[in-house]
Protein backbone atom coordinates (compact mmCIF):
# COMPACT_ATOMS: atom_id res chain seq x y z
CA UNK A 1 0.00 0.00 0.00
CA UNK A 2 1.41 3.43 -0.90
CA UNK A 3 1.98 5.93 1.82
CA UNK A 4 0.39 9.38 1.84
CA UNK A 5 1.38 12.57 3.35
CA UNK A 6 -0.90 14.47 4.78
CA UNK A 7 0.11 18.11 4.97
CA UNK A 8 -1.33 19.39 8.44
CA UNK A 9 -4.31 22.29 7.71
CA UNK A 10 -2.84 25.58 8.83
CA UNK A 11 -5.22 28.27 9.37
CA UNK A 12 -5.20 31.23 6.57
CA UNK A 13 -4.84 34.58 7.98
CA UNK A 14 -8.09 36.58 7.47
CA UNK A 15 -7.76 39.61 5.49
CA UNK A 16 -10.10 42.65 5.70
CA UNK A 17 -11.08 41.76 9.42
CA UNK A 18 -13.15 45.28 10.41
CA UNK A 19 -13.82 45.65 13.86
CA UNK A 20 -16.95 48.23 13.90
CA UNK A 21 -20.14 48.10 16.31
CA UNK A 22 -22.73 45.61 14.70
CA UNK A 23 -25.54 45.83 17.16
CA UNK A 24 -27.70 48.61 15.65
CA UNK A 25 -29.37 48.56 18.31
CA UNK A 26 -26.59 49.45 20.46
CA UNK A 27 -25.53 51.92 18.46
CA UNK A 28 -28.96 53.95 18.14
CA UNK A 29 -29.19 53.34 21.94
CA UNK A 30 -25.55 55.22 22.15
CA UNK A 31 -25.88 58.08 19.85
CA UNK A 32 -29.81 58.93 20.14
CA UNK A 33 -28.87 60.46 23.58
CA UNK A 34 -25.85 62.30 22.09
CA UNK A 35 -28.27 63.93 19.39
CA UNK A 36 -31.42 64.56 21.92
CA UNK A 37 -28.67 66.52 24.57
CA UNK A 38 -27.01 68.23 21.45
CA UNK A 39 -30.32 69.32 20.41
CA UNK A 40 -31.69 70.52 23.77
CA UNK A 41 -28.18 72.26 24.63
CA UNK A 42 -29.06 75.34 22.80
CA UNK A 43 -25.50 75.55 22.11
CA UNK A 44 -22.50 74.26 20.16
CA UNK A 45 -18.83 73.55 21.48
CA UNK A 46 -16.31 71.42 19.50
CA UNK A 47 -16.08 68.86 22.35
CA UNK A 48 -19.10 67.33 21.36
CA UNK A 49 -17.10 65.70 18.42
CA UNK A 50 -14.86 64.23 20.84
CA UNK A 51 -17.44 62.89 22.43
CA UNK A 52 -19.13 61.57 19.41
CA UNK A 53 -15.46 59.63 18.50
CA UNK A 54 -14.79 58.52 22.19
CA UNK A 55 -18.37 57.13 21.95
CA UNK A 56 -17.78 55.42 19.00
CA UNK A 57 -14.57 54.27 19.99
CA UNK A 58 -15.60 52.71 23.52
CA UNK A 59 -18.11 51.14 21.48
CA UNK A 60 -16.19 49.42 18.61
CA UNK A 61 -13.13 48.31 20.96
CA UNK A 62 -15.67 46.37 22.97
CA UNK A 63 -15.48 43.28 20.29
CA UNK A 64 -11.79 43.31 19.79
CA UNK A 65 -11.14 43.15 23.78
CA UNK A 66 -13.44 40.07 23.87
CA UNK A 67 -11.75 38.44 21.41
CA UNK A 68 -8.29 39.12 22.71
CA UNK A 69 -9.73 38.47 26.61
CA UNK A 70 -10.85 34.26 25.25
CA UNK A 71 -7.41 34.17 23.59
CA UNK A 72 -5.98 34.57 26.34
CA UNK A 73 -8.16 32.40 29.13
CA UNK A 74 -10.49 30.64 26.98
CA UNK A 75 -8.69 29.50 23.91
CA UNK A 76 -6.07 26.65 23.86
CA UNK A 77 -4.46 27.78 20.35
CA UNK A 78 -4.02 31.16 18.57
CA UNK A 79 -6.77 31.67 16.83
CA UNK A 80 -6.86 33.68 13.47
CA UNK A 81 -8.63 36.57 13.97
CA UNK A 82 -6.42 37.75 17.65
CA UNK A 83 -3.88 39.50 15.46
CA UNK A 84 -6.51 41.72 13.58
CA UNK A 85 -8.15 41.77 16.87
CA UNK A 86 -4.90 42.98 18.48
CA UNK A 87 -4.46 45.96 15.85
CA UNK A 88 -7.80 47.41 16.08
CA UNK A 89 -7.95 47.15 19.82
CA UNK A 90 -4.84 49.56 19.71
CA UNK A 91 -6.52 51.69 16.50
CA UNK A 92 -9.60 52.21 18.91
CA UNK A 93 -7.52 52.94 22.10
CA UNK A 94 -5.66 55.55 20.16
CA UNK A 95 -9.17 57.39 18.91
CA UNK A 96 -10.20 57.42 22.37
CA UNK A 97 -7.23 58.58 24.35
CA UNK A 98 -7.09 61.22 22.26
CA UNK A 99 -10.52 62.26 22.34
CA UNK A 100 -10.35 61.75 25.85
CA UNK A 101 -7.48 64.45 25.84
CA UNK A 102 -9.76 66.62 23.86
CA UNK A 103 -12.31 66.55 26.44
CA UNK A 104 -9.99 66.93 29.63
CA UNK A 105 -9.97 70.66 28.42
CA UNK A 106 -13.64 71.19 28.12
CA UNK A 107 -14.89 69.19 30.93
CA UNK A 108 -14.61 69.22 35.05
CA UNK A 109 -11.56 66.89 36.38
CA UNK A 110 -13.84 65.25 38.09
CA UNK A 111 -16.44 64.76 35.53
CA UNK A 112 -13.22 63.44 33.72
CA UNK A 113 -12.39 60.84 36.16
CA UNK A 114 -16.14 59.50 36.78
CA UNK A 115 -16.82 59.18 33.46
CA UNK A 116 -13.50 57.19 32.89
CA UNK A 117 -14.23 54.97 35.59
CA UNK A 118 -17.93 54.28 34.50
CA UNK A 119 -16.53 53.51 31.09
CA UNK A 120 -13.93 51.48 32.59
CA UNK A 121 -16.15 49.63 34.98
CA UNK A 122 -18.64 49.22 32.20
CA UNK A 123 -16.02 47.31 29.72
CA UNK A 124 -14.68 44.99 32.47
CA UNK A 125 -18.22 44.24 32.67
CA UNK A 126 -19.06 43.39 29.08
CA UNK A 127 -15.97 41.25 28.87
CA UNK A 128 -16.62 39.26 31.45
CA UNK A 129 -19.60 38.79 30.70
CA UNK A 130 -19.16 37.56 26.66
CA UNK A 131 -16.56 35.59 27.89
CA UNK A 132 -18.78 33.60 30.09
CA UNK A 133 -21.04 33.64 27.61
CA UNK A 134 -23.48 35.14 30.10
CA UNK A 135 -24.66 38.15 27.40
CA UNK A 136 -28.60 36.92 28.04
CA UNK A 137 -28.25 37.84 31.44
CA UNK A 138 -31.55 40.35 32.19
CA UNK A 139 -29.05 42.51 34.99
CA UNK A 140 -26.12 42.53 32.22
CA UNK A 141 -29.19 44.14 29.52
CA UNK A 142 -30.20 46.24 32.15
CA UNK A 143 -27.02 47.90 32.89
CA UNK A 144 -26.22 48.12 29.28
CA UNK A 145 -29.43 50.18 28.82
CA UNK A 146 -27.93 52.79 31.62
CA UNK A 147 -24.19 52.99 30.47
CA UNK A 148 -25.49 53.41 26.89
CA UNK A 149 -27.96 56.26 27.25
CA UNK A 150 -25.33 57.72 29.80
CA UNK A 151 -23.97 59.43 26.12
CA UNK A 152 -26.64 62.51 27.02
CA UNK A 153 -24.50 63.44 30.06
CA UNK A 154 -21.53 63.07 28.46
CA UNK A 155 -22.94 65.53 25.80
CA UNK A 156 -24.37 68.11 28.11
CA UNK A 157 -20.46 67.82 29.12
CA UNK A 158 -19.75 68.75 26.26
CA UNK A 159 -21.86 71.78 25.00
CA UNK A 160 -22.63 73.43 28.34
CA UNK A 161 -19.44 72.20 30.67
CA UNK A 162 -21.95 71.12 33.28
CA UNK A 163 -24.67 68.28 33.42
CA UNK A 164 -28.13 70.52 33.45
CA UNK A 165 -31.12 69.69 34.59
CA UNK A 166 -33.42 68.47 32.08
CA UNK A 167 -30.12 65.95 31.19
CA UNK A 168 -30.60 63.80 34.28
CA UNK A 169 -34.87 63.51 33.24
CA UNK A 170 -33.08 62.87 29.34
CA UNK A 171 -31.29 59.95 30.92
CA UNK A 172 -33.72 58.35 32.86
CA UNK A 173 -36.52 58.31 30.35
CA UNK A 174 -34.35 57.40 27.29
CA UNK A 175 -32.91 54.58 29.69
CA UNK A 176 -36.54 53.21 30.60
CA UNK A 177 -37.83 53.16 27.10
CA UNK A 178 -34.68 51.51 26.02
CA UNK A 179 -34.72 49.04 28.79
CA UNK A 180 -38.17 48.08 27.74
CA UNK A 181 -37.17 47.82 24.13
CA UNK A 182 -34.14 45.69 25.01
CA UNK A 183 -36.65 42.69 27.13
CA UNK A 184 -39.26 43.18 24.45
CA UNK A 185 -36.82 41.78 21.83
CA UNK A 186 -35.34 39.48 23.94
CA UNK A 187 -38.76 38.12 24.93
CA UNK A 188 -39.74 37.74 21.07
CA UNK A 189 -36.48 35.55 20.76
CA UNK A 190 -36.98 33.27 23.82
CA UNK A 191 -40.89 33.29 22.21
CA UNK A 192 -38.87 32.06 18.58
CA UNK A 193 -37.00 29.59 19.73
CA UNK A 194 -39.80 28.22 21.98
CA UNK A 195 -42.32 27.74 19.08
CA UNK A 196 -39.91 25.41 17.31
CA UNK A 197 -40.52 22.94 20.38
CA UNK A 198 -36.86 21.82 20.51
CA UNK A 199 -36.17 23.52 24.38
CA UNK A 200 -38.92 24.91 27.00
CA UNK A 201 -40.21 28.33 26.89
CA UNK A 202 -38.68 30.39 29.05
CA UNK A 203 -40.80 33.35 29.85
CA UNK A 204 -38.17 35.44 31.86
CA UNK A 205 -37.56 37.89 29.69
CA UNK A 206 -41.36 38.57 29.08
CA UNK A 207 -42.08 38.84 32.65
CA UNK A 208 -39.64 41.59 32.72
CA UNK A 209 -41.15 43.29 29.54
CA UNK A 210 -44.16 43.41 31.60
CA UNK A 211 -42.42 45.26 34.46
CA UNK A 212 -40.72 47.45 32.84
CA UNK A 213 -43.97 48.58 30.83
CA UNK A 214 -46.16 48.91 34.28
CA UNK A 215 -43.03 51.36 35.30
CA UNK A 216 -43.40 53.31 31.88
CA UNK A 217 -46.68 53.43 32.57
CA UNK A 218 -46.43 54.91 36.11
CA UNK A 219 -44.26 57.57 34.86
CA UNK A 220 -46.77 58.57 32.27
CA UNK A 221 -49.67 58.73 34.68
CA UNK A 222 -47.22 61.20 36.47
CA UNK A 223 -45.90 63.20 33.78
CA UNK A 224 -49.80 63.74 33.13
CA UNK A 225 -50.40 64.54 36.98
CA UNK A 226 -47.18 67.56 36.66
CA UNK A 227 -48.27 68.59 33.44
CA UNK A 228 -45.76 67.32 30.74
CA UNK A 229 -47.72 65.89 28.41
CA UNK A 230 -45.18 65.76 25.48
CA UNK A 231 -43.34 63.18 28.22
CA UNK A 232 -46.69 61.41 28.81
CA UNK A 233 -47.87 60.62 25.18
CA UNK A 234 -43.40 59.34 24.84
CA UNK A 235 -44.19 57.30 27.43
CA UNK A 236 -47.63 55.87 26.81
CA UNK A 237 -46.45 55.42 22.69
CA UNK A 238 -43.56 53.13 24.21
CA UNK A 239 -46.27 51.45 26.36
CA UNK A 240 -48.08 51.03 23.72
CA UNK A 241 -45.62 49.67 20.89
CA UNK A 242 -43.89 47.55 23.13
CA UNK A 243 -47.09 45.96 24.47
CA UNK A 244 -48.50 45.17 20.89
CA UNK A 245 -44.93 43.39 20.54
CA UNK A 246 -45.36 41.12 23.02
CA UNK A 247 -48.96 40.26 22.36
CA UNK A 248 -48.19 39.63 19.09
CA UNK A 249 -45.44 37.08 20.56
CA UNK A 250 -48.63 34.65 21.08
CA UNK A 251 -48.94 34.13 17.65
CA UNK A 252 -46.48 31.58 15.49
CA UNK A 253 -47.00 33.31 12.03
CA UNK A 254 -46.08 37.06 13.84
CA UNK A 255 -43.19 35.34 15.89
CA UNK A 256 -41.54 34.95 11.85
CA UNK A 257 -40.98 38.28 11.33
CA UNK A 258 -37.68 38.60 10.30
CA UNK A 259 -35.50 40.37 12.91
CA UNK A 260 -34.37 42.74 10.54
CA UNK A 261 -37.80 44.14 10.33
CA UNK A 262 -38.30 43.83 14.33
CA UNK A 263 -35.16 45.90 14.68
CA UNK A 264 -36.41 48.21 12.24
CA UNK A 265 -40.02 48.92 13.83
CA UNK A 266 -37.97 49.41 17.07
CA UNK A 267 -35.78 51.77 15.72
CA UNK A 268 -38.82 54.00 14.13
CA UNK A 269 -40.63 53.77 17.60
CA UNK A 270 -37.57 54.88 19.89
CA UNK A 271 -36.88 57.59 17.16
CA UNK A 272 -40.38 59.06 17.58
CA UNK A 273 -40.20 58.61 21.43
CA UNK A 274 -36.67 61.21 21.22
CA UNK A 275 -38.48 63.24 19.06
CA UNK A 276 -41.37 63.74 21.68
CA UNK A 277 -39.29 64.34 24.43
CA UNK A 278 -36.93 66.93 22.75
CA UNK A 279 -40.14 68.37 22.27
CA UNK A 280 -41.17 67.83 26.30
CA UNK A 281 -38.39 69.04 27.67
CA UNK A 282 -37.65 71.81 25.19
């Protein structure tokens, strides 16, 4: 019998690797509060671009420092994609160090060092989390939803060189009607997967929906009681869209929407609700 060689498989290098944010929905949740804080500012300084670019960069170095964090306590070999990983970890670092620097000259030291450490804080976090695979977790969405929509303080940094008022009511009602868009979509995928009747429905995720909407509503009964009734109708349309969502979950031939549509229908909805409170807290 003739003897073959068998050349052992090396993996080819990939080529044209881009590390950029692909969770639209992330993103919108990042820079909606960085153009609702811009808008309601009244007033323009360069450092907003920084903070558009240090957004952007915290953002897109996120999936770079995963990969590099499972190379080095997950994976048993190099894997491919570390070295690309590697170079746009630094690329991203770069952007926001030096927007970073940009904004040390516009903003408070100590607005400097808490948002550093929140961002800080907030990365550990997501690593940890993706490498333990743990990205489902309802606390982990939760607190994504806050450090996201954080952006509007950063930009009332930026334009007025203090956090004003009507930014703290920005950030808590941008972060409840994106916490509630967050479970909603997580609830339609548990709902999915459960209607192909390979693993039990979990109903977690909808059970928070459902909280989250009774707190939206809450706050709309008492943006009606103090008079803001540009907040109210936000609130209630949020109520509303999210609850048709997850009554439509019930049914098998809605739950095959494609998600591309879903995220697109969320998108218009948490568009409007900005637009509605620019125009409440104007």
């Amino acid at each position: 019998m003739p003897e073959y060689t068998v050349k052992p498989r090396t993996a080819e290098p990939q080529q044209n690797v881009w590390f950029l944010p692909r969770e639209h929905g992330a993103t919108a949740m990042l820079f909606t509060p960085i153009v609702c804080a811009a808008i309601l500012a009244r007033e323009w300084h360069w450092a907003e671009v920084a903070t558009l670019t240090a957004a952007f960069a915290a953002l897109a170095a996120k999936d770079p420092m995963v990969i590099l964090a499972r190379q080095r306590l997950v994976w048993k070999q190099r894997h491919p994609e570390t070295s690309a990983a590697a170079r746009w970890f630094v690329g991203w670092m770069v952007v926001l160090i030096l927007s970073g620097l940009v904004l040390l000259t516009a903003w408070p030291i100590r607005a400097c060092l808490l948002m550093g450490f929140g961002v800080a804080v907030f990365s550990t976090l997501a690593i940890v989390v993706n490498v333990k695979n743990r990205q489902r977790s309802i606390l982990f969405q939760i607190s994504s939803a806050v450090a996201l929509t954080s952006s509007s303080l950063a930009t009332s940094l930026s334009a007025a060189g203090a956090i004003r008022p009507w930014c703290w009511w920005l950030w808590l009602l941008l972060d409840l009607q994106a916490t509630a868009g967050i479970l909603a979509v997580h609830a339609r995928l548990d709902a999915r997967i459960a209607s192909r009747g390979t693993v039990h429905p979990s109903k977690q995720f909808q059970r928070a929906a459902i909280v989250s909407l009774a707190i939206l509503t809450v706050a709309a009964v008492t943006a009606v009681v103090i008079g803001d009734h540009w907040i109210a109708l936000a609130l209630m349309l949020a109520v509303c869209g999210y609850g048709y969502d997850l009554l439509q979950q019930r049914s098998p031939a809605a739950l095959q929407l494609p998600l591309k549509k879903v995220g697109q229908r969320a998108l218009a909805l948490s568009s409007l609700f900005a637009c509605l409170l620019i125009i409440g807290l104007w």
